[in-house]
PDB file of N, CA and C in Angstrom:
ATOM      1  N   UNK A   1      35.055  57.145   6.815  1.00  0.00           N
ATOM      2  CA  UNK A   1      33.723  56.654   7.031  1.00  0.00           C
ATOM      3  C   UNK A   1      33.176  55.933   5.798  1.00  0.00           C
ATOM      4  N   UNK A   2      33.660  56.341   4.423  1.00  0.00           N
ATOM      5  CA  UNK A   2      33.144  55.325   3.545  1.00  0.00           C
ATOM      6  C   UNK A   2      33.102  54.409   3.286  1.00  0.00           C
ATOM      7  N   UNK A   3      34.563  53.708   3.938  1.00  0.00           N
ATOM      8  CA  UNK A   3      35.359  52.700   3.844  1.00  0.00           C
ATOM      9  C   UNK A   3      33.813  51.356   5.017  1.00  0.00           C
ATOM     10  N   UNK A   4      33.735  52.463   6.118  1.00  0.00           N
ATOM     11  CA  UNK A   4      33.242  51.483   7.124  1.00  0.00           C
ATOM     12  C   UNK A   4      31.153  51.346   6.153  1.00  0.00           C
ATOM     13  N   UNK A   5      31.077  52.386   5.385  1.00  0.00           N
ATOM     14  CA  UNK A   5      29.641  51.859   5.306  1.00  0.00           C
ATOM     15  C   UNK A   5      29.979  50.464   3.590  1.00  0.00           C
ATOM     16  N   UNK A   6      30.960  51.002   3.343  1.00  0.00           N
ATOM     17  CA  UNK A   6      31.032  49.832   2.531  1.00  0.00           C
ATOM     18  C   UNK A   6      31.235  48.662   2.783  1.00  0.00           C
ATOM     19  N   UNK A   7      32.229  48.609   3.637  1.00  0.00           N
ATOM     20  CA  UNK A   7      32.550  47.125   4.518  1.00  0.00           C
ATOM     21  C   UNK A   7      31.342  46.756   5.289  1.00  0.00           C
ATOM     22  N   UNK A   8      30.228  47.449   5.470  1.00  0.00           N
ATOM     23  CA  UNK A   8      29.045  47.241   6.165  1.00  0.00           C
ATOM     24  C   UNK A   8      28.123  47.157   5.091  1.00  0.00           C
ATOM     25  N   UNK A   9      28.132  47.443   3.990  1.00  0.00           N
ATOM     26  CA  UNK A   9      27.100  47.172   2.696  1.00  0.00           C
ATOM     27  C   UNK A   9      27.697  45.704   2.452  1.00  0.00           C
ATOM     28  N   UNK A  10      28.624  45.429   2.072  1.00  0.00           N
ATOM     29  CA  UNK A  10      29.247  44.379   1.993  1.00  0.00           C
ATOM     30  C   UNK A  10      29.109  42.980   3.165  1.00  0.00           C
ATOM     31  N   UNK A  11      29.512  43.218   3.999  1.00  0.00           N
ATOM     32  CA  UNK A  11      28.923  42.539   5.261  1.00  0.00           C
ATOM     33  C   UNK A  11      27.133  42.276   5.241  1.00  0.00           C
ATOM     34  N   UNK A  12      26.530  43.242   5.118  1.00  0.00           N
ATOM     35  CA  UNK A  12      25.175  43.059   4.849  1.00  0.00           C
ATOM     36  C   UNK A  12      24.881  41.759   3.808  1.00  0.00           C
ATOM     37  N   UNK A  13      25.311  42.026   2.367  1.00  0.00           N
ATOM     38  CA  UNK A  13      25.243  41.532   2.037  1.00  0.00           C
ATOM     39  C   UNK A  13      25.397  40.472   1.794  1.00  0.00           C
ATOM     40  N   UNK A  14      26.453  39.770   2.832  1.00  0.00           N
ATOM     41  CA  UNK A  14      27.456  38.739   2.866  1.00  0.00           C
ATOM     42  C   UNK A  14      26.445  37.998   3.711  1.00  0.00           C
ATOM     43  N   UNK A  15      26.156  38.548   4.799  1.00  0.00           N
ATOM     44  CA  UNK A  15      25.583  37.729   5.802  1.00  0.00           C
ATOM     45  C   UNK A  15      24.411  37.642   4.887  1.00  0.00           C
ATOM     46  N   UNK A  16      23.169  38.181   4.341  1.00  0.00           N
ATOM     47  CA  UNK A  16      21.861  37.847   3.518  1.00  0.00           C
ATOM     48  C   UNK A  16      22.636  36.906   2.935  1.00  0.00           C
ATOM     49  N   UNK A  17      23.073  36.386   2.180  1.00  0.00           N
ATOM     50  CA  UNK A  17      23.694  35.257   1.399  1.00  0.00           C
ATOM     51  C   UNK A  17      23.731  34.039   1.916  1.00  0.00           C
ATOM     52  N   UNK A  18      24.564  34.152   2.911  1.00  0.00           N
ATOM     53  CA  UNK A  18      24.301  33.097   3.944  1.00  0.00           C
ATOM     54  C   UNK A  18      23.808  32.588   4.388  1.00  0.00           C
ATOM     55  N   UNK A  19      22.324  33.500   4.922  1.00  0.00           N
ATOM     56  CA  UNK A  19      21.215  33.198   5.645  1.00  0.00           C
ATOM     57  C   UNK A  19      20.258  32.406   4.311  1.00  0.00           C
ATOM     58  N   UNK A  20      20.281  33.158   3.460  1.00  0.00           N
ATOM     59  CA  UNK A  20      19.763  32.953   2.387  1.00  0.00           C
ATOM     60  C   UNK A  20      20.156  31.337   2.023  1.00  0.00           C
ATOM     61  N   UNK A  21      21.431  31.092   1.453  1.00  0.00           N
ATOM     62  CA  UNK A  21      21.959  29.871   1.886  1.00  0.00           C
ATOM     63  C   UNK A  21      21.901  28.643   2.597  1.00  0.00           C
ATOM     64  N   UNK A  22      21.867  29.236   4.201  1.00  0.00           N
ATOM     65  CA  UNK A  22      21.256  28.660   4.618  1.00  0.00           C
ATOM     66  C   UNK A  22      20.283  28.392   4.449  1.00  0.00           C
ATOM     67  N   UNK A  23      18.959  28.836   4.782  1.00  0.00           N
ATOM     68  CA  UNK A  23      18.082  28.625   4.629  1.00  0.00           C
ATOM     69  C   UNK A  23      17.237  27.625   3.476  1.00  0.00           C
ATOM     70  N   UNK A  24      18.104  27.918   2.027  1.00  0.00           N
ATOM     71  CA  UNK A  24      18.013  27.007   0.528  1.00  0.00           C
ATOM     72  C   UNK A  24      18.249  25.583   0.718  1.00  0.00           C
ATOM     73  N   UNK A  25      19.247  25.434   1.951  1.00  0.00           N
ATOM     74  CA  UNK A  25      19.557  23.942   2.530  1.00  0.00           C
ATOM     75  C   UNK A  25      18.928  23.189   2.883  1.00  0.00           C
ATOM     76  N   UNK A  26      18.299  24.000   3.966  1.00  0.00           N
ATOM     77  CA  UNK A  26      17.352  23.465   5.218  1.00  0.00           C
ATOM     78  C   UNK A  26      16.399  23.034   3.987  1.00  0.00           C
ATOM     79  N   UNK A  27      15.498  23.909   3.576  1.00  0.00           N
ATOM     80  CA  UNK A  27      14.318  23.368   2.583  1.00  0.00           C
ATOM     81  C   UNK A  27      14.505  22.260   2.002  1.00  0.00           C
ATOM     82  N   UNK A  28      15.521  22.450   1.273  1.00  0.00           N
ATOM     83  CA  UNK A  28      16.206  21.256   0.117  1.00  0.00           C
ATOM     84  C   UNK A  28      15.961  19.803   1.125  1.00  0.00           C
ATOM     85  N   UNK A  29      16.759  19.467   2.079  1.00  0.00           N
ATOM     86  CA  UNK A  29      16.847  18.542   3.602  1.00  0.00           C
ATOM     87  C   UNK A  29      15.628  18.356   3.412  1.00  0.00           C
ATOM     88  N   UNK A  30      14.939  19.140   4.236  1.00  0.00           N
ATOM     89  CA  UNK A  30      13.496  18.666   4.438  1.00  0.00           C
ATOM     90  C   UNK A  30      12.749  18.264   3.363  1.00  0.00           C
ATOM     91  N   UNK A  31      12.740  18.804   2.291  1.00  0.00           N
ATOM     92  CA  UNK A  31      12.151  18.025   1.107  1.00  0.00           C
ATOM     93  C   UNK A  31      12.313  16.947   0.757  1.00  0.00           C
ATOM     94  N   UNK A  32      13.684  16.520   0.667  1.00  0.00           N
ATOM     95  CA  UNK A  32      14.352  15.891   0.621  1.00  0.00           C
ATOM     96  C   UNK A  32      13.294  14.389   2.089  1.00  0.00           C
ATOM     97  N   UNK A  33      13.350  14.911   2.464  1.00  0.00           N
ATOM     98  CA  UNK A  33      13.612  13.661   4.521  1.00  0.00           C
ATOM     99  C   UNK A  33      11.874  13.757   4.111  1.00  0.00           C
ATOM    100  N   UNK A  34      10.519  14.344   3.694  1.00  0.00           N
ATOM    101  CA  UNK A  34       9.500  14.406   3.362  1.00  0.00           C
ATOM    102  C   UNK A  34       9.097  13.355   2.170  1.00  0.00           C
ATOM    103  N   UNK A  35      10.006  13.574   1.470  1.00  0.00           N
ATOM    104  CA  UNK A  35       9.752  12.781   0.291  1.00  0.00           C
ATOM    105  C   UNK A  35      10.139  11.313   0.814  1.00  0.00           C
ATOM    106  N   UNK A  36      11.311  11.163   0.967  1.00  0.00           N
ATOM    107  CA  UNK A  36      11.545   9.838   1.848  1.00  0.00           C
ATOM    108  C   UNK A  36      10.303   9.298   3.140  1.00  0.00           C
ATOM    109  N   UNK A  37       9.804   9.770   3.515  1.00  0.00           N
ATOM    110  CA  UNK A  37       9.070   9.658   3.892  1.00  0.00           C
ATOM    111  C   UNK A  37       7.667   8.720   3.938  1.00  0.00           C
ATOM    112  N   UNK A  38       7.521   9.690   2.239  1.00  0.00           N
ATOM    113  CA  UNK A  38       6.018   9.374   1.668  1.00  0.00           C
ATOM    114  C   UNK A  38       6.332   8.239   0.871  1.00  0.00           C
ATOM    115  N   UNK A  39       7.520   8.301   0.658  1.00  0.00           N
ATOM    116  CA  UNK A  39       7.692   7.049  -0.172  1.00  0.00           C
ATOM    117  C   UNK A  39       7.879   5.476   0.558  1.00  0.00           C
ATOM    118  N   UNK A  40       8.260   5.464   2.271  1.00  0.00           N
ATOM    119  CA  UNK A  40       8.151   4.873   3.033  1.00  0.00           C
ATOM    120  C   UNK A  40       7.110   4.362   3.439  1.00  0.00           C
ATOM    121  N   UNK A  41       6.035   5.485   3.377  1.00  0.00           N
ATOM    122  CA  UNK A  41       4.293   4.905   3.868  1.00  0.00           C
ATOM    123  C   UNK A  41       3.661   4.628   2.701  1.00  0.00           C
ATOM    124  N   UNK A  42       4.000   4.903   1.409  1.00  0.00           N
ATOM    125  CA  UNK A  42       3.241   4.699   0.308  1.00  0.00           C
ATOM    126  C   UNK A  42       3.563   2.862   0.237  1.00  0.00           C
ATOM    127  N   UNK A  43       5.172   2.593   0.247  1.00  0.00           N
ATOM    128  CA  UNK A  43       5.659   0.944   0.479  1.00  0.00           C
ATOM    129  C   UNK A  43       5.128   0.561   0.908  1.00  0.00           C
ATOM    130  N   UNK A  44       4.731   0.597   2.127  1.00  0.00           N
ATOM    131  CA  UNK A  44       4.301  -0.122   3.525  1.00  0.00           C
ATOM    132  C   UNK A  44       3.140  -0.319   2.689  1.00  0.00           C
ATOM    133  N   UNK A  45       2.107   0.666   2.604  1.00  0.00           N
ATOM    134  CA  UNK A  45       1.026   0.462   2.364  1.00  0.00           C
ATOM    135  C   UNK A  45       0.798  -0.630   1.112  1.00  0.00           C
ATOM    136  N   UNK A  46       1.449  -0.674   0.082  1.00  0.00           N
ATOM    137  CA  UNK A  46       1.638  -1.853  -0.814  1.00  0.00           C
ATOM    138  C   UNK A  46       1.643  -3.029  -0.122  1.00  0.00           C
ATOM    139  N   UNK A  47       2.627  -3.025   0.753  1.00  0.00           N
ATOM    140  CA  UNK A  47       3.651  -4.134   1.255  1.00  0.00           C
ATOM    141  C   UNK A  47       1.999  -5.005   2.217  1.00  0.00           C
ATOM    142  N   UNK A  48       1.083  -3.770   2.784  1.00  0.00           N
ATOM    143  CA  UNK A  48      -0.396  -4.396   3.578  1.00  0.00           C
ATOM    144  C   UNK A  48      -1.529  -4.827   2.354  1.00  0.00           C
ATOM    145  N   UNK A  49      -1.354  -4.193   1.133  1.00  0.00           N
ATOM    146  CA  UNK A  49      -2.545  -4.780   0.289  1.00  0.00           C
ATOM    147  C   UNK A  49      -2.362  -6.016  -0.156  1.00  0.00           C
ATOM    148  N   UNK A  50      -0.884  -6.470  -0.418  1.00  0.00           N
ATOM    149  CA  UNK A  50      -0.335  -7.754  -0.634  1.00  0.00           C
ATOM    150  C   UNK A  50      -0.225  -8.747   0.141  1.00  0.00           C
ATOM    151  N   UNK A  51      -0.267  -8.189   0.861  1.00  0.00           N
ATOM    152  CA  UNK A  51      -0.718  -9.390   2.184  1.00  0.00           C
ATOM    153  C   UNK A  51      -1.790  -9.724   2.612  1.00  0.00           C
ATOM    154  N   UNK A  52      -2.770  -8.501   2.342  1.00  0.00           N
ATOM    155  CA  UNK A  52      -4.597  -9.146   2.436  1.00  0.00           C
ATOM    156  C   UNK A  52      -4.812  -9.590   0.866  1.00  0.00           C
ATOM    157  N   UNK A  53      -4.429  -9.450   0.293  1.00  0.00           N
ATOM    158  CA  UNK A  53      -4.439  -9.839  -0.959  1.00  0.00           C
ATOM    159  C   UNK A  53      -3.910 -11.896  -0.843  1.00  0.00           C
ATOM    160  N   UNK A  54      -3.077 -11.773  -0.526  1.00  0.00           N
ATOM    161  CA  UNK A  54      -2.799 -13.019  -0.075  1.00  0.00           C
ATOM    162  C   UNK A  54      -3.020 -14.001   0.564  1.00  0.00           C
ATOM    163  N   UNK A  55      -3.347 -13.437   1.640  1.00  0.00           N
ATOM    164  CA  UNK A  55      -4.191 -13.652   2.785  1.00  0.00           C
ATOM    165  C   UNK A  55      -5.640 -14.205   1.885  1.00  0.00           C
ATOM    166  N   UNK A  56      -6.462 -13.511   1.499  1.00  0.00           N
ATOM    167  CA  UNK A  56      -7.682 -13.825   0.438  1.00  0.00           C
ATOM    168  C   UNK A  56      -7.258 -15.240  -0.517  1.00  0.00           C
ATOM    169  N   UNK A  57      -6.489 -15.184  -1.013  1.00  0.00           N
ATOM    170  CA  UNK A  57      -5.759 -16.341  -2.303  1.00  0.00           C
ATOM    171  C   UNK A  57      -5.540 -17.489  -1.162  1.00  0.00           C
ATOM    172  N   UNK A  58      -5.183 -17.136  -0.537  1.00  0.00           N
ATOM    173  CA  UNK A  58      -4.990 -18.350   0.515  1.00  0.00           C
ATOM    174  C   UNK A  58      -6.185 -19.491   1.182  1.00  0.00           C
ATOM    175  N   UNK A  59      -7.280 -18.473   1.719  1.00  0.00           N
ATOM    176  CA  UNK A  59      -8.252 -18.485   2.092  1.00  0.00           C
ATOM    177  C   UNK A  59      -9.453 -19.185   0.942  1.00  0.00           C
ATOM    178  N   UNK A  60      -9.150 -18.744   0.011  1.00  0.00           N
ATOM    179  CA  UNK A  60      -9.845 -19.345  -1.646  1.00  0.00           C
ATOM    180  C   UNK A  60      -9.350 -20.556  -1.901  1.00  0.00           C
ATOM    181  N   UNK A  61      -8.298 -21.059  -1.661  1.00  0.00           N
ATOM    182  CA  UNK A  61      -7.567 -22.135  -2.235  1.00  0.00           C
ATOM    183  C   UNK A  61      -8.054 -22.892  -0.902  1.00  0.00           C
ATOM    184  N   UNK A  62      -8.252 -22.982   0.079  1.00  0.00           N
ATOM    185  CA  UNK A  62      -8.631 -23.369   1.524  1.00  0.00           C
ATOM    186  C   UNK A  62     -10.324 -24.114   1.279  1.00  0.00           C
ATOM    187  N   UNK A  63     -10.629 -23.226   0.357  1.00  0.00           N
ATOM    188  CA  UNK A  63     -12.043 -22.976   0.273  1.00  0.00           C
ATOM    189  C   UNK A  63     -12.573 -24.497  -0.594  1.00  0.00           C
ATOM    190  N   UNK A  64     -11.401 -23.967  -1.568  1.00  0.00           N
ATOM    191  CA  UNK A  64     -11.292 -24.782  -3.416  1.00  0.00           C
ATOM    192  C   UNK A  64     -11.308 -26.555  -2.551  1.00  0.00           C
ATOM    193  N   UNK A  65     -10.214 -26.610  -1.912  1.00  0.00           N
ATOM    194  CA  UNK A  65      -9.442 -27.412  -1.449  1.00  0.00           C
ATOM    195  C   UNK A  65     -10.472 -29.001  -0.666  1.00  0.00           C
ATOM    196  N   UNK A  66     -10.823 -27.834   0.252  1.00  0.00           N
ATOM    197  CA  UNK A  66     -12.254 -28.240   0.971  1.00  0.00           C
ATOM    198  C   UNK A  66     -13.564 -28.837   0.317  1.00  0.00           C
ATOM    199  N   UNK A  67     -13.905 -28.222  -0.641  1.00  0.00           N
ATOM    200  CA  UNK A  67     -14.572 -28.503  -1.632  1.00  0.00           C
ATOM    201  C   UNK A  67     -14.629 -29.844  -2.203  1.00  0.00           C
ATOM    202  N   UNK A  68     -13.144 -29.736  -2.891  1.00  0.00           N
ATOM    203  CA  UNK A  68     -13.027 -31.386  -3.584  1.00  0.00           C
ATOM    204  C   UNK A  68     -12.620 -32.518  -2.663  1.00  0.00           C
ATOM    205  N   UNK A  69     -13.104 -32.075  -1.261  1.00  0.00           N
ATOM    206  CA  UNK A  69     -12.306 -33.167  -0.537  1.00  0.00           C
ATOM    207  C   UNK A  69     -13.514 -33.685  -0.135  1.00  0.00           C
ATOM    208  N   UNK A  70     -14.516 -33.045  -0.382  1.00  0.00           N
ATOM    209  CA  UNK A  70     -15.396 -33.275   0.461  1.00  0.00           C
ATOM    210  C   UNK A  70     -15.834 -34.422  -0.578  1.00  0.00           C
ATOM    211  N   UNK A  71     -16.902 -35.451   0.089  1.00  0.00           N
ATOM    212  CA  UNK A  71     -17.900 -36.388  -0.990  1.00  0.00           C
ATOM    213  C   UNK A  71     -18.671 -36.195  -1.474  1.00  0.00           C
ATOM    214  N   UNK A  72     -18.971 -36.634  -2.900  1.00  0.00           N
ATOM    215  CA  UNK A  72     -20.022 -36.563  -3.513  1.00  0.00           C
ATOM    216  C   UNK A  72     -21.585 -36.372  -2.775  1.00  0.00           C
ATOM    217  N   UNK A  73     -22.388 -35.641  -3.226  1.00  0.00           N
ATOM    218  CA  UNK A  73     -23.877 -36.258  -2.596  1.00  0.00           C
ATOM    219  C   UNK A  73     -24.265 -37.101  -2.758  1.00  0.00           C
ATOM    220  N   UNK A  74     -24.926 -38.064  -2.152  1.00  0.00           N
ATOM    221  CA  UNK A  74     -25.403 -39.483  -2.165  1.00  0.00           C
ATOM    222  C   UNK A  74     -26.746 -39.201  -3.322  1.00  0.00           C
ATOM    223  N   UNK A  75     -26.867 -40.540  -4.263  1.00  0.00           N
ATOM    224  CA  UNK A  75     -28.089 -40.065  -4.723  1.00  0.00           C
ATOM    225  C   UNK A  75     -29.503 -40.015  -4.025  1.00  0.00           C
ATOM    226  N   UNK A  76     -30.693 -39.404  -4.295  1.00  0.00           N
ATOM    227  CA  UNK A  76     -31.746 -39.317  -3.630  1.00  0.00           C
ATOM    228  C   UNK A  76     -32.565 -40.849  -3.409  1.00  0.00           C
ATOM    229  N   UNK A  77     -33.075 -41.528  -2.417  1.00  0.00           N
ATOM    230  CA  UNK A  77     -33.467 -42.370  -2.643  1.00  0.00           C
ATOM    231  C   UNK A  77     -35.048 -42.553  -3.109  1.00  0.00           C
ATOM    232  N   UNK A  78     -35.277 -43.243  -3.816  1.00  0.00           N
ATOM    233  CA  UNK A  78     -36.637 -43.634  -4.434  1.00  0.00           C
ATOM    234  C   UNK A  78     -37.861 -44.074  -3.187  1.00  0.00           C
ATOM    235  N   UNK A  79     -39.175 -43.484  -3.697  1.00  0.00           N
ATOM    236  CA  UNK A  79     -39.860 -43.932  -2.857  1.00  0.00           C
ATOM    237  C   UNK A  79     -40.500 -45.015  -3.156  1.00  0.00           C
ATOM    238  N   UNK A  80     -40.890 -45.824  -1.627  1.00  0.00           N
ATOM    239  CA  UNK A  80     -41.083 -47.039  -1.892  1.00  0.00           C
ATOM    240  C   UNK A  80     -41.221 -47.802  -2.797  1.00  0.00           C
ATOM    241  N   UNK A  81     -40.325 -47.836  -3.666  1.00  0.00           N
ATOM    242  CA  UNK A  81     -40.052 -48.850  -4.993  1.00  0.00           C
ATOM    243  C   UNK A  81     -40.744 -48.612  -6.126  1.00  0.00           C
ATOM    244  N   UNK A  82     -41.433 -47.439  -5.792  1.00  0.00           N
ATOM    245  CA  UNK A  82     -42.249 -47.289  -7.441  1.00  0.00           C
ATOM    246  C   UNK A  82     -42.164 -46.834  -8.118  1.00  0.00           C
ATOM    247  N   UNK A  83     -41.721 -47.237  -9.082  1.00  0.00           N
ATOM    248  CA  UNK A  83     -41.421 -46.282 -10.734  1.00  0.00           C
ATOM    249  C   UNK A  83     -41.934 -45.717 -10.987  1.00  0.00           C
ATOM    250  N   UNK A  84     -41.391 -44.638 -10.771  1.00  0.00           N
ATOM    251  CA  UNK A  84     -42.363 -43.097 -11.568  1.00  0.00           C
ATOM    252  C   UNK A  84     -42.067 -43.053 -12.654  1.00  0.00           C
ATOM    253  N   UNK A  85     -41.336 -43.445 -13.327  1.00  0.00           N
ATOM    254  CA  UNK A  85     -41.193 -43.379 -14.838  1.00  0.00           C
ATOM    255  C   UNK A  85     -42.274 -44.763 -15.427  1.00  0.00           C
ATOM    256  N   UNK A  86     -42.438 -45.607 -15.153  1.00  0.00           N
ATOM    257  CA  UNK A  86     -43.620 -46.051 -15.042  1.00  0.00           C
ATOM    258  C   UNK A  86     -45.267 -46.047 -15.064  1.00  0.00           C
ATOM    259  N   UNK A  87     -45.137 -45.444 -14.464  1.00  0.00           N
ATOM    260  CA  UNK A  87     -46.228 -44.702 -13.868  1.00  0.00           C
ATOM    261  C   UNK A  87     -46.760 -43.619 -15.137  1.00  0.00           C
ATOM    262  N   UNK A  88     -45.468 -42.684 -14.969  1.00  0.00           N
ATOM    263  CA  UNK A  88     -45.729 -41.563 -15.950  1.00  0.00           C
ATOM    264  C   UNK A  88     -46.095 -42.285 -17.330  1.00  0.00           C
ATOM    265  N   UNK A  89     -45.873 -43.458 -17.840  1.00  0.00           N
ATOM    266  CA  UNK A  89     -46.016 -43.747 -18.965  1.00  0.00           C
ATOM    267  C   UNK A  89     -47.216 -44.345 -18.939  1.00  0.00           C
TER     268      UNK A  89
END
């Protein structure tokens, strides 16, 4: 009978190991597949600020663009011919 509680202390212990084992895996994996993860949506999320970011630079230069294309303002015209500088003097 000693023989069988030792081979059964032993066995006990064998299998906790295992499970144990196991179990050290699984975590590791999942930490592992989690982290990959976050590091996937953290990208992305870069990958969207750079593109409204761009999107904006684009939109500015559109803006810029427009701007110098457009014409000068005409100058104001004078009223009926009378010199105000004239005048003022």
């Amino acid at each position: 009978m000693r023989r069988m509680r030792r081979g059964g202390l032993v066995r006990v212990a064998a299998t906790t190991a295992v499970v144990a084992g196991t179990a050290g895996a699984i975590s590791h994996h999942q930490q592992q597949k989690y982290a990959g993860q976050q590091a996937d949506a953290q990208q992305q999320a870069e990958m969207e600020q750079m593109a409204q970011q761009q999107t904006m630079q684009q939109q500015q230069l559109e803006a810029m663009q427009q701007q110098q294309a457009a014409p000068p303002p005409a100058p104001a015209p004078q009223a009926s011919g009378v010199d105000l500088t004239a005048q003022l003097q």
